[in-house]
Protein backbone atom coordinates (compact mmCIF):
# COMPACT_ATOMS: atom_id res chain seq x y z
CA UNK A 1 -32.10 -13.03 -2.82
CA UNK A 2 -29.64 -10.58 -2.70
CA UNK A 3 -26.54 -9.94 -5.45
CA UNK A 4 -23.27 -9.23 -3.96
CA UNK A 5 -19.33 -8.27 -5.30
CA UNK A 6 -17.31 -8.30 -2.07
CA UNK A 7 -14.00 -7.79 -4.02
CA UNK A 8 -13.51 -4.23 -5.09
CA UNK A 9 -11.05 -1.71 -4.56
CA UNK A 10 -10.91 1.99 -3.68
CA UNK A 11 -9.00 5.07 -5.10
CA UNK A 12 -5.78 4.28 -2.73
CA UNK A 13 -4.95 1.23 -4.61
CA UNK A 14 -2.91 1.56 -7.52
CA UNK A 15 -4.32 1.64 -11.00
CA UNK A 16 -8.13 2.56 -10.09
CA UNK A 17 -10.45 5.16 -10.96
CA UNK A 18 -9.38 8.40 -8.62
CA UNK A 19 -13.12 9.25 -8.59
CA UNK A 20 -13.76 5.62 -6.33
CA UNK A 21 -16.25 6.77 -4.14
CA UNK A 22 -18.36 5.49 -1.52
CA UNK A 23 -21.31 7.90 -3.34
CA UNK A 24 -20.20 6.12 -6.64
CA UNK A 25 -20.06 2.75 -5.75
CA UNK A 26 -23.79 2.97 -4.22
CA UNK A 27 -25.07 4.86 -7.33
CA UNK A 28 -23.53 2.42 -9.80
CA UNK A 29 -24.52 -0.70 -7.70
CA UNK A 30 -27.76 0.20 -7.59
CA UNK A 31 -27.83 0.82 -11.33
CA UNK A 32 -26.36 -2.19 -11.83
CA UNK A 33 -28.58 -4.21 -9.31
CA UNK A 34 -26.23 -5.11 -6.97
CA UNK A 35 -27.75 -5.32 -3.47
CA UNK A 36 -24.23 -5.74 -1.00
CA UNK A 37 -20.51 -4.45 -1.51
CA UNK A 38 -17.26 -4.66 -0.25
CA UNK A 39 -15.49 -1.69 0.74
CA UNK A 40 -12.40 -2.34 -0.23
CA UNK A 41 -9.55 -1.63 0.86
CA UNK A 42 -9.49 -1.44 4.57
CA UNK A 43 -6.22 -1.61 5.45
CA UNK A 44 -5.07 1.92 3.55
CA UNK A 45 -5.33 4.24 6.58
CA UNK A 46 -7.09 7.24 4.31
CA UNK A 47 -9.54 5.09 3.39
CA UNK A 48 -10.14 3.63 6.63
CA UNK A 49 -10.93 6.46 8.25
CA UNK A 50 -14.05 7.05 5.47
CA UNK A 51 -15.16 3.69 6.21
CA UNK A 52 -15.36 4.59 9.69
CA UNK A 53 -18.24 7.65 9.03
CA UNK A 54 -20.37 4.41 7.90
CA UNK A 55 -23.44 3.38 10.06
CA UNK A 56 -23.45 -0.18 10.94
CA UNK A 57 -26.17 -2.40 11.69
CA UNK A 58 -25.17 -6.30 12.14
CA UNK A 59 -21.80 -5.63 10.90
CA UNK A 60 -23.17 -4.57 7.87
CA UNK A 61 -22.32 -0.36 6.83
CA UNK A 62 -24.47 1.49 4.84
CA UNK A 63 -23.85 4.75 2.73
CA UNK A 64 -27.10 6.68 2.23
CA UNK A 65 -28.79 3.37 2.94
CA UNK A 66 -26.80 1.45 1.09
CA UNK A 67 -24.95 -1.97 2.39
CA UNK A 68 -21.05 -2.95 2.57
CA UNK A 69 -19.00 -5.51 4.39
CA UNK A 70 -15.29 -4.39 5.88
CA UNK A 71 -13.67 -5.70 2.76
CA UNK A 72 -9.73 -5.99 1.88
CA UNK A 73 -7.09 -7.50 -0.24
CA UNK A 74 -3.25 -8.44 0.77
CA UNK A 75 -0.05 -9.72 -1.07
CA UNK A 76 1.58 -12.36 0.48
CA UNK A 77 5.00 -12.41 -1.52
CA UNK A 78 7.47 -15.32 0.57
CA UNK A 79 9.80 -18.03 -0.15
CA UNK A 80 7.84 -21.97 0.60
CA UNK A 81 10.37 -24.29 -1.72
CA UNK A 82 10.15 -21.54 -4.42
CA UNK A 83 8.74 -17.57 -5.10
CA UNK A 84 5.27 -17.91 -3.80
CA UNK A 85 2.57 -14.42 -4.63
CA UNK A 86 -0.37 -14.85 -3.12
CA UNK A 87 -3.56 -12.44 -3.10
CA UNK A 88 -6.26 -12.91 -0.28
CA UNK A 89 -9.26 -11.44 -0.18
CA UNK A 90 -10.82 -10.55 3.80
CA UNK A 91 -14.02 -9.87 4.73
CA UNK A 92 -13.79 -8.15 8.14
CA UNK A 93 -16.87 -8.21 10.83
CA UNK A 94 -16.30 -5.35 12.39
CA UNK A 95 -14.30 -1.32 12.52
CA UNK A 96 -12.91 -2.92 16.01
CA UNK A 97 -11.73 -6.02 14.25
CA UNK A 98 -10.28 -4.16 11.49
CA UNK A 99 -8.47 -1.86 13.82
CA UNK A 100 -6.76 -5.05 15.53
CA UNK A 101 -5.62 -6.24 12.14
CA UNK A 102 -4.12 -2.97 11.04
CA UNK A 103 -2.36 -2.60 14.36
CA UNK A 104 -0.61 -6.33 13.55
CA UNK A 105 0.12 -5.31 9.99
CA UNK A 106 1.70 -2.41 11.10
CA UNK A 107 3.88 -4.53 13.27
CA UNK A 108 5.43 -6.34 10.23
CA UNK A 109 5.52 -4.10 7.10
CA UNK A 110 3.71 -0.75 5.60
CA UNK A 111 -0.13 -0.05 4.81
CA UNK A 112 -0.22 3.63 3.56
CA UNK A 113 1.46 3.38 0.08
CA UNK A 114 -1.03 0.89 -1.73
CA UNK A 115 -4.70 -0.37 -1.13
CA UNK A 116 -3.32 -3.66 -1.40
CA UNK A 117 -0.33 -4.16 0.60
CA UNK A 118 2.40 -6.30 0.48
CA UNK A 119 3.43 -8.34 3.67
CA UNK A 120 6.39 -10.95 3.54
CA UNK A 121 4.09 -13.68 5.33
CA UNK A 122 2.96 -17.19 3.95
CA UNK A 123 -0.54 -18.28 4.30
CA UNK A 124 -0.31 -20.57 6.94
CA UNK A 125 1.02 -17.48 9.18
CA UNK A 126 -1.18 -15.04 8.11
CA UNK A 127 -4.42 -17.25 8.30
CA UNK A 128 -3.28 -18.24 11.95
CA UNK A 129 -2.55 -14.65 12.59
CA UNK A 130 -6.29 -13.72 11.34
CA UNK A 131 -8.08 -16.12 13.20
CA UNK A 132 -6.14 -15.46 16.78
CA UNK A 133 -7.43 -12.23 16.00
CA UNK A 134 -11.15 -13.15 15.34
CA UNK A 135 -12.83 -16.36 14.28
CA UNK A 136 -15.16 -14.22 12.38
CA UNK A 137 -12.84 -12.60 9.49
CA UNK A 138 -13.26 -14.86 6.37
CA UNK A 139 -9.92 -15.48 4.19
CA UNK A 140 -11.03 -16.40 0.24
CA UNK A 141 -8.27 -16.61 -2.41
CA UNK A 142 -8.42 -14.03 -4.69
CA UNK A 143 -8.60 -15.04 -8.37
CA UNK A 144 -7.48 -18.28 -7.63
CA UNK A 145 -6.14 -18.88 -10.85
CA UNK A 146 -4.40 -16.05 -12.64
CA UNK A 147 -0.79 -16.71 -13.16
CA UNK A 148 1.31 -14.20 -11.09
CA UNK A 149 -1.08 -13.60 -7.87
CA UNK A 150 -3.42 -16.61 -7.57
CA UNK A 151 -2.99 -19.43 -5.14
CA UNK A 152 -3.13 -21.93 -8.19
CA UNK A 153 -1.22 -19.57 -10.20
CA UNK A 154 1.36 -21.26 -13.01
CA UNK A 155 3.91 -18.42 -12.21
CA UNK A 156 3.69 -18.23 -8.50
CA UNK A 157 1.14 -20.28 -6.94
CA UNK A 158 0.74 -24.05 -5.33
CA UNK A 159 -0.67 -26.91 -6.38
CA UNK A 160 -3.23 -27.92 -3.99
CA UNK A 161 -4.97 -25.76 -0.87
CA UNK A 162 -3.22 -27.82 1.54
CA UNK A 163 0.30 -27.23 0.15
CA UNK A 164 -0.39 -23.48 0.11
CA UNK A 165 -2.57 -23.35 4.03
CA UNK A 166 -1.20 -26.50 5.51
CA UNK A 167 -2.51 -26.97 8.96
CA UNK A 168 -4.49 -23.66 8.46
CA UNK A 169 -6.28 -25.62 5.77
CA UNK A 170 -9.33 -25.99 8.23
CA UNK A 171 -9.97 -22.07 8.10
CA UNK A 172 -10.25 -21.38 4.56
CA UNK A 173 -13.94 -22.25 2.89
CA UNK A 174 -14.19 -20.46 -0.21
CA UNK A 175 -12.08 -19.20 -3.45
CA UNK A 176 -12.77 -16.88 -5.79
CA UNK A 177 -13.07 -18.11 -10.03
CA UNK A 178 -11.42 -14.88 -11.12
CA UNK A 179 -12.65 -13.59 -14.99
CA UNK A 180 -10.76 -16.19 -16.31
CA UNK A 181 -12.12 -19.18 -14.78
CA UNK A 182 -15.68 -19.97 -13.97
CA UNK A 183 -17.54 -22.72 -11.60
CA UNK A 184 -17.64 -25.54 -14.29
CA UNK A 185 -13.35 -25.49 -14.51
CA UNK A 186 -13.43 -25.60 -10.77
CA UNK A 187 -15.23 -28.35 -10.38
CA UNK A 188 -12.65 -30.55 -12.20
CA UNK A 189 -10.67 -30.05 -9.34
CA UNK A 190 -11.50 -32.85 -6.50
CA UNK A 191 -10.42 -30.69 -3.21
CA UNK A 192 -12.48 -27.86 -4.38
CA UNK A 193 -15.73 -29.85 -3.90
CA UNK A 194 -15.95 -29.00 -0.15
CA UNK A 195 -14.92 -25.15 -0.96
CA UNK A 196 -17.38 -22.58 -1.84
CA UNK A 197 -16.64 -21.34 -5.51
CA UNK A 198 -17.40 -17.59 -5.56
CA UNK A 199 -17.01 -15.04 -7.86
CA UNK A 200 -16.65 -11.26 -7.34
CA UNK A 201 -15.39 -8.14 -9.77
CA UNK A 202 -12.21 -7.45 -8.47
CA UNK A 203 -13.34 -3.88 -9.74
CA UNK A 204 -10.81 -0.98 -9.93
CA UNK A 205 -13.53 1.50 -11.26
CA UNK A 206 -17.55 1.85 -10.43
CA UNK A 207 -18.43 1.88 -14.21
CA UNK A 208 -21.12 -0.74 -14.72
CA UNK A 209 -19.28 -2.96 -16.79
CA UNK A 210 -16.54 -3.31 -14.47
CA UNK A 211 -18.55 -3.27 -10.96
CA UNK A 212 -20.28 -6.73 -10.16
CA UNK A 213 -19.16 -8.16 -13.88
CA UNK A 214 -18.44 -10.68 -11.55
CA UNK A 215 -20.91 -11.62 -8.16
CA UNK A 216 -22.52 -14.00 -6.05
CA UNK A 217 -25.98 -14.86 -5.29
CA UNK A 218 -27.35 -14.88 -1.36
CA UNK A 219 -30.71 -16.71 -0.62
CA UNK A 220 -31.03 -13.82 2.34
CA UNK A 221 -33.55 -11.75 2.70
CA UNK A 222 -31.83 -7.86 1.76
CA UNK A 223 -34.13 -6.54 4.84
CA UNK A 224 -32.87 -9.33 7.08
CA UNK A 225 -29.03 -8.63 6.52
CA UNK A 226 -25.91 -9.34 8.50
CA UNK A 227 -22.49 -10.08 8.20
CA UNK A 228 -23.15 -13.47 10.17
CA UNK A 229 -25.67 -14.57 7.54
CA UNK A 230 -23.50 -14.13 4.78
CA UNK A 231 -20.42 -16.00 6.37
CA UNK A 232 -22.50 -19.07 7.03
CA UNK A 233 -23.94 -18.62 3.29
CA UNK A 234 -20.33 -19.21 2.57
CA UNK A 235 -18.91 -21.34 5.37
CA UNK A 236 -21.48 -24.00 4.74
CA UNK A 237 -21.36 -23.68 1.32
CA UNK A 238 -25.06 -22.36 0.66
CA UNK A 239 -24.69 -19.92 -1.86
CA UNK A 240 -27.44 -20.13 -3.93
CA UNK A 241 -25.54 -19.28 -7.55
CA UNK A 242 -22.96 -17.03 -8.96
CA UNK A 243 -22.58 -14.26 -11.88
CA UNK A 244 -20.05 -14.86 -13.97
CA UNK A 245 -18.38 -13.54 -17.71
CA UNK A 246 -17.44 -15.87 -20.43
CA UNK A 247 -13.79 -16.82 -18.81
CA UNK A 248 -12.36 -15.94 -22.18
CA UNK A 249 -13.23 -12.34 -21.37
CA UNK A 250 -10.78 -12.78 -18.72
CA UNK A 251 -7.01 -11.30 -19.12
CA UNK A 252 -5.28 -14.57 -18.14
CA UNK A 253 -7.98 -17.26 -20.07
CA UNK A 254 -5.47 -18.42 -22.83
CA UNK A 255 -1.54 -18.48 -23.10
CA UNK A 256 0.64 -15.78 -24.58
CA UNK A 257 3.00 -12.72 -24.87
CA UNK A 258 1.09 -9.39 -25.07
CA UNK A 259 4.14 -8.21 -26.74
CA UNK A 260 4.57 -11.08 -29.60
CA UNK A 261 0.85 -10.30 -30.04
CA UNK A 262 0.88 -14.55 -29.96
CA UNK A 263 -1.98 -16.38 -28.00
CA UNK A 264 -2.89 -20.10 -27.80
CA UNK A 265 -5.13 -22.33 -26.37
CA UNK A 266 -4.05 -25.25 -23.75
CA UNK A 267 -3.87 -28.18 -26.65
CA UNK A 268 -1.66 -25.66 -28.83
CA UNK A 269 0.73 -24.73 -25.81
CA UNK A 270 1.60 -28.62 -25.62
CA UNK A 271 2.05 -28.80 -29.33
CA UNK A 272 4.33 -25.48 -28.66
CA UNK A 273 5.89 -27.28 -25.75
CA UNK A 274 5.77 -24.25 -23.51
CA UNK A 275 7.57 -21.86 -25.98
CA UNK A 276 6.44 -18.46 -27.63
CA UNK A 277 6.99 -19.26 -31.70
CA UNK A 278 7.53 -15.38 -31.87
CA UNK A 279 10.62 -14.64 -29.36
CA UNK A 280 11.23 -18.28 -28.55
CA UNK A 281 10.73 -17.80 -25.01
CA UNK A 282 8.46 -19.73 -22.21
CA UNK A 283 5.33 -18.33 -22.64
CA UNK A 284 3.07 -17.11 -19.58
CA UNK A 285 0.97 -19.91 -18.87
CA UNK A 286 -2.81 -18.90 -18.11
CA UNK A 287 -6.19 -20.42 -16.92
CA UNK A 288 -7.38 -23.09 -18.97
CA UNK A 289 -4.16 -24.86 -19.18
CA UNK A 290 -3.63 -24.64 -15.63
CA UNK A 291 -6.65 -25.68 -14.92
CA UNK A 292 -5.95 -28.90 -17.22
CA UNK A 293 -2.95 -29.25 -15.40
CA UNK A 294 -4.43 -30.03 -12.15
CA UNK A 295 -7.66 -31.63 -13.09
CA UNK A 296 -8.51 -35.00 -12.23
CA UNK A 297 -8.34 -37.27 -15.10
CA UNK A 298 -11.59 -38.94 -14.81
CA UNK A 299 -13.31 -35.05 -14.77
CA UNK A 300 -13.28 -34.12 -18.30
CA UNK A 301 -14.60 -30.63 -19.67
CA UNK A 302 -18.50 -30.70 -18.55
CA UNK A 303 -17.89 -32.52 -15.44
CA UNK A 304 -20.04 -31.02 -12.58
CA UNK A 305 -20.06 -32.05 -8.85
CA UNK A 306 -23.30 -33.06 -6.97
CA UNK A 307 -22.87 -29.98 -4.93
CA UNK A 308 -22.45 -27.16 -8.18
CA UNK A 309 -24.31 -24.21 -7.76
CA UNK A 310 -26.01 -22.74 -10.76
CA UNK A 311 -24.50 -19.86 -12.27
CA UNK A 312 -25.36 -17.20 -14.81
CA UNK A 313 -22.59 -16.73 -17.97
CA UNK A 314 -23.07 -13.28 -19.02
CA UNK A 315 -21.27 -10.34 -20.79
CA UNK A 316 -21.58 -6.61 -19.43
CA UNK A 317 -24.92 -4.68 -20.55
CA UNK A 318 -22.30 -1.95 -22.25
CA UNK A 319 -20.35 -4.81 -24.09
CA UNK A 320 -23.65 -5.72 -25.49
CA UNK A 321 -24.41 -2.52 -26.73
CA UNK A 322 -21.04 -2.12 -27.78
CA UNK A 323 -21.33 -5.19 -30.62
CA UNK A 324 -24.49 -3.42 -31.07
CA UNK A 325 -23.20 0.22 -32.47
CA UNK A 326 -19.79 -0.34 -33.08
CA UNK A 327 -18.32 1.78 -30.58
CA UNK A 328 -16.32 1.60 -27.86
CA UNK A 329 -17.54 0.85 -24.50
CA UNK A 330 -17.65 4.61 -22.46
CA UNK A 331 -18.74 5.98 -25.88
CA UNK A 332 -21.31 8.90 -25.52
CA UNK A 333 -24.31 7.33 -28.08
CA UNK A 334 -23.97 3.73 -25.59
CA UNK A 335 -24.14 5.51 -22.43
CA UNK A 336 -27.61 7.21 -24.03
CA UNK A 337 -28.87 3.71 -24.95
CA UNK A 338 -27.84 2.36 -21.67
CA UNK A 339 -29.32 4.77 -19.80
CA UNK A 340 -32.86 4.42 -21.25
CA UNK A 341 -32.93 0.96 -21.06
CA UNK A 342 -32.14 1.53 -16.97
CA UNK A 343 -35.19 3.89 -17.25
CA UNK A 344 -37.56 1.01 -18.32
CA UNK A 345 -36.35 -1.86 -16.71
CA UNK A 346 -34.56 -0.65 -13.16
CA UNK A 347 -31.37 -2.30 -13.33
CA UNK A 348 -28.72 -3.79 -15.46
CA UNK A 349 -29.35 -7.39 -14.16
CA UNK A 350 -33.08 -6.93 -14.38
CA UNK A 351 -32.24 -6.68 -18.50
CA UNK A 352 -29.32 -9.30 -18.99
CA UNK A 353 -31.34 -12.22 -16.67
CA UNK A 354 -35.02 -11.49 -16.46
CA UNK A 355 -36.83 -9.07 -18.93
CA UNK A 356 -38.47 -10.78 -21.56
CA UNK A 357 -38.50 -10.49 -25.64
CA UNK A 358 -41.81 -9.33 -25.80
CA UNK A 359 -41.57 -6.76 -22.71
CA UNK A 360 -38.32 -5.31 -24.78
CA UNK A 361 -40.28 -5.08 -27.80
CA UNK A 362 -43.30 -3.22 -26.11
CA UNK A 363 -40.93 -0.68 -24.63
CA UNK A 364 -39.55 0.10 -28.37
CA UNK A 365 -36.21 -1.61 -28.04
CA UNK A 366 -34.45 -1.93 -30.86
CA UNK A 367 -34.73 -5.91 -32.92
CA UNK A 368 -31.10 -6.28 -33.01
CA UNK A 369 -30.25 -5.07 -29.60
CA UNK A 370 -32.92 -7.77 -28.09
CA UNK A 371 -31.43 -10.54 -30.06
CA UNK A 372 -27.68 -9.56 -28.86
CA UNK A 373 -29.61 -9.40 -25.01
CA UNK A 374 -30.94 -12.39 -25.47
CA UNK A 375 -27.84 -14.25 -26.97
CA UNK A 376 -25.70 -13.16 -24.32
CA UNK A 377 -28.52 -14.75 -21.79
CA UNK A 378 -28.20 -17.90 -23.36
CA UNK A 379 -24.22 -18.11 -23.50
CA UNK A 380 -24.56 -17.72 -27.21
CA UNK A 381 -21.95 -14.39 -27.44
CA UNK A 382 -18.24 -16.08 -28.84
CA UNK A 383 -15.24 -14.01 -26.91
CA UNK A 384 -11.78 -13.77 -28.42
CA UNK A 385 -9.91 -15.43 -25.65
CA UNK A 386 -8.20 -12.80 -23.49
CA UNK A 387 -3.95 -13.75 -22.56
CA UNK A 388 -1.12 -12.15 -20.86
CA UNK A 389 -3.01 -9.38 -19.32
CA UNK A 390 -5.23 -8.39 -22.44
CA UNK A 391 -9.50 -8.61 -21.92
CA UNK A 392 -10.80 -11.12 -24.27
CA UNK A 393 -13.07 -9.49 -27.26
CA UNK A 394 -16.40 -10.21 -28.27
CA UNK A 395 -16.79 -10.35 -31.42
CA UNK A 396 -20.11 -9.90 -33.47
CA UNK A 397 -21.63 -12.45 -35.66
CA UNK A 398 -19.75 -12.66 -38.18
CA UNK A 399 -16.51 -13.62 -36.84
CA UNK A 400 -18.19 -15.97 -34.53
CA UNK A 401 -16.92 -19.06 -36.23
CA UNK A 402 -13.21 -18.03 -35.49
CA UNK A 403 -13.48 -18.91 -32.04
């Protein structure tokens, strides 16, 4: 098995950690137990240039041993009946492919000022565009769900895959959940059951509990690797699970205004009928009412498809320990309890899916701590539903019954 986040992002796109490295992102995915990355990114001509000092075996490129795919993100922004904004996520087989896509890109717009550039292009012309370049790049719609930049987006986005790809339709095999979705709300959606459902970070930092909060699970051997393994894992739909948070954690999971400090759920946005009761405008619309708006009828909350993967609901190791002290995430006394626990168990994932109650206790971690670990296992952790571009909150026992 191998763990993978193959949507990430590198210093050159706006609003990430400047100290995105490539000796970073293996140091942190290792701690975290991640065994394959994205680079991120490609298209920034900086950046490509580092990714180009990688050693590739299989079209796989490893840092100081460690493995990446060509990964990258666009913005399609274009008129199709109304404002369409559209992210897509690439993975890239090869430096020779990637230089034939940057040389078209160039053609049409800019790639130096952002890591995720913007190209006036729908999806049915970019996805034809990508695939008369190579049949091998793989196009997966980024955070399908979020409101402004996903391709079922309530601000921006379409209704179906076929209204957004059209006859292109027959090249795209996968989306991406996003935070604030996960597998389960997917599968309420009837054309989805022939699409892979993956999830990946979206990480604009290499801290732990950003990187691979969010990743997918390959039954392929991490010694055996290559690019064309994991795009048949995908293209045939034979992932074997996916990591995923709470979708309440995510900033888009419930409706709201940030600024009126006002957030609702899906039942209480109908009751609203669409309008902030603080500044008496439309409120932004997020996942789980969007999601309600497009399921099929007769697939209720629960419903799962005969073809659902299995798929882990977990919180961050540092949000754990977080409702554990009191503190705030990147606070000094966490990062000391964090670290030792990586010293006697290997890895983050190792300790949120595997290590047992009594191999905690032997090691001298704390009662309290274990029973937060092994709540969070079990999907037992309540999350303040995150809205309007604010993380959802877990909150400790106490306040559980709020929410």
């Amino acid at each position: 098995m191998i763990i993978a986040d193959l949507h990430i992002h590198s210093k050159y796109s706006r609003a990430t950690s400047r100290q995105l490295s490539f000796e970073n992102l293996a140091k942190y995915a290792r701690i975290k137990g991640l065994d394959l990355l994205g680079t991120g990114d490609f298209t920034h001509p900086e950046y490509f240039k580092e990714i180009k000092k990688l050693k590739e075996k299989d079209g796989i490129y490893y840092y100081n041993g460690f493995p990446f795919i060509i990964t990258g993100e666009v913005s399609l922004i274009y008129n199709q009946l109304r404002g369409r904004r559209v992210h897509l996520v690439l993975l890239v087989p090869s430096i020779e492919v990637a230089e034939k896509i940057n040389a078209y890109l160039d053609t049409i717009g800019r790639r130096d000022y952002d890591g995720r550039p913007i190209f006036k292009l729908s999806c049915i012309e970019f996805t034809k565009k990508m695939m008369e370049i190579s049949k091998d790049i793989e196009i997966i719609c980024a955070h399908a769900w979020t409101p402004w930049f996903g391709i079922f987006g309530s601000k921006s986005g379409f209704d179906s895959l076929a209204e957004a790809f059209g006859e292109q339709i027959e090249n795209i095999h996968a989306i991406e959940t996003g935070l604030s979705s996960s597998p389960d709300m997917n599968w309420r959606i009837k054309e989805l059951d022939r699409f892979a459902i993956l999830s990946f970070s979206d990480s604009h930092s290499f801290w732990p509990w950003r990187l691979g909060r969010e990743a997918t699970i390959f039954d392929i051997d991490k010694n055996n690797l290559s690019y064309d393994k994991i795009i048949s894992a995908i293209r045939q739909n034979k992932i074997e699970g996916t990591i995923e948070v709470d979708p309440a954690y995510g900033i888009y999971h419930w409706d709201g205004h940030r600024n009126c400090n006002f957030s609702c759920s899906s039942g209480e946005t109908k009751k609203l009928n669409g309008i902030c009761p603080v500044c008496s405008e439309p409120l932004t619309i997020g996942v789980e009412s969007r999601v309600e708006d497009l399921a099929e009828k007769e697939r209720g909350e629960g419903y799962k498809t005969d073809n659902g993967k299995k798929f882990y609901k977990i919180l961050p190791l540092h949000e754990i320990i977080s409702l554990f002290t009191g503190l705030g995430l990147s606070a000094k006394a966490n990062w000391e309890i964090y670290n030792e626990l990586i010293k006697k168990f290997g890895n983050e994932f190792n300790i949120l899916l595997s290590i047992s109650k009594e191999e905690m206790l032997k090691n001298e971690v704390k009662d309290k701590l274990i029973e937060l670990i092994i709540k969070n296992r079990n999907g037992k952790i309540k999350v303040k539903p995150g809205y309007d571009g604010i993380y959802g909150i877990a909150v400790v026992e106490e306040q559980q019954k709020l929410f």
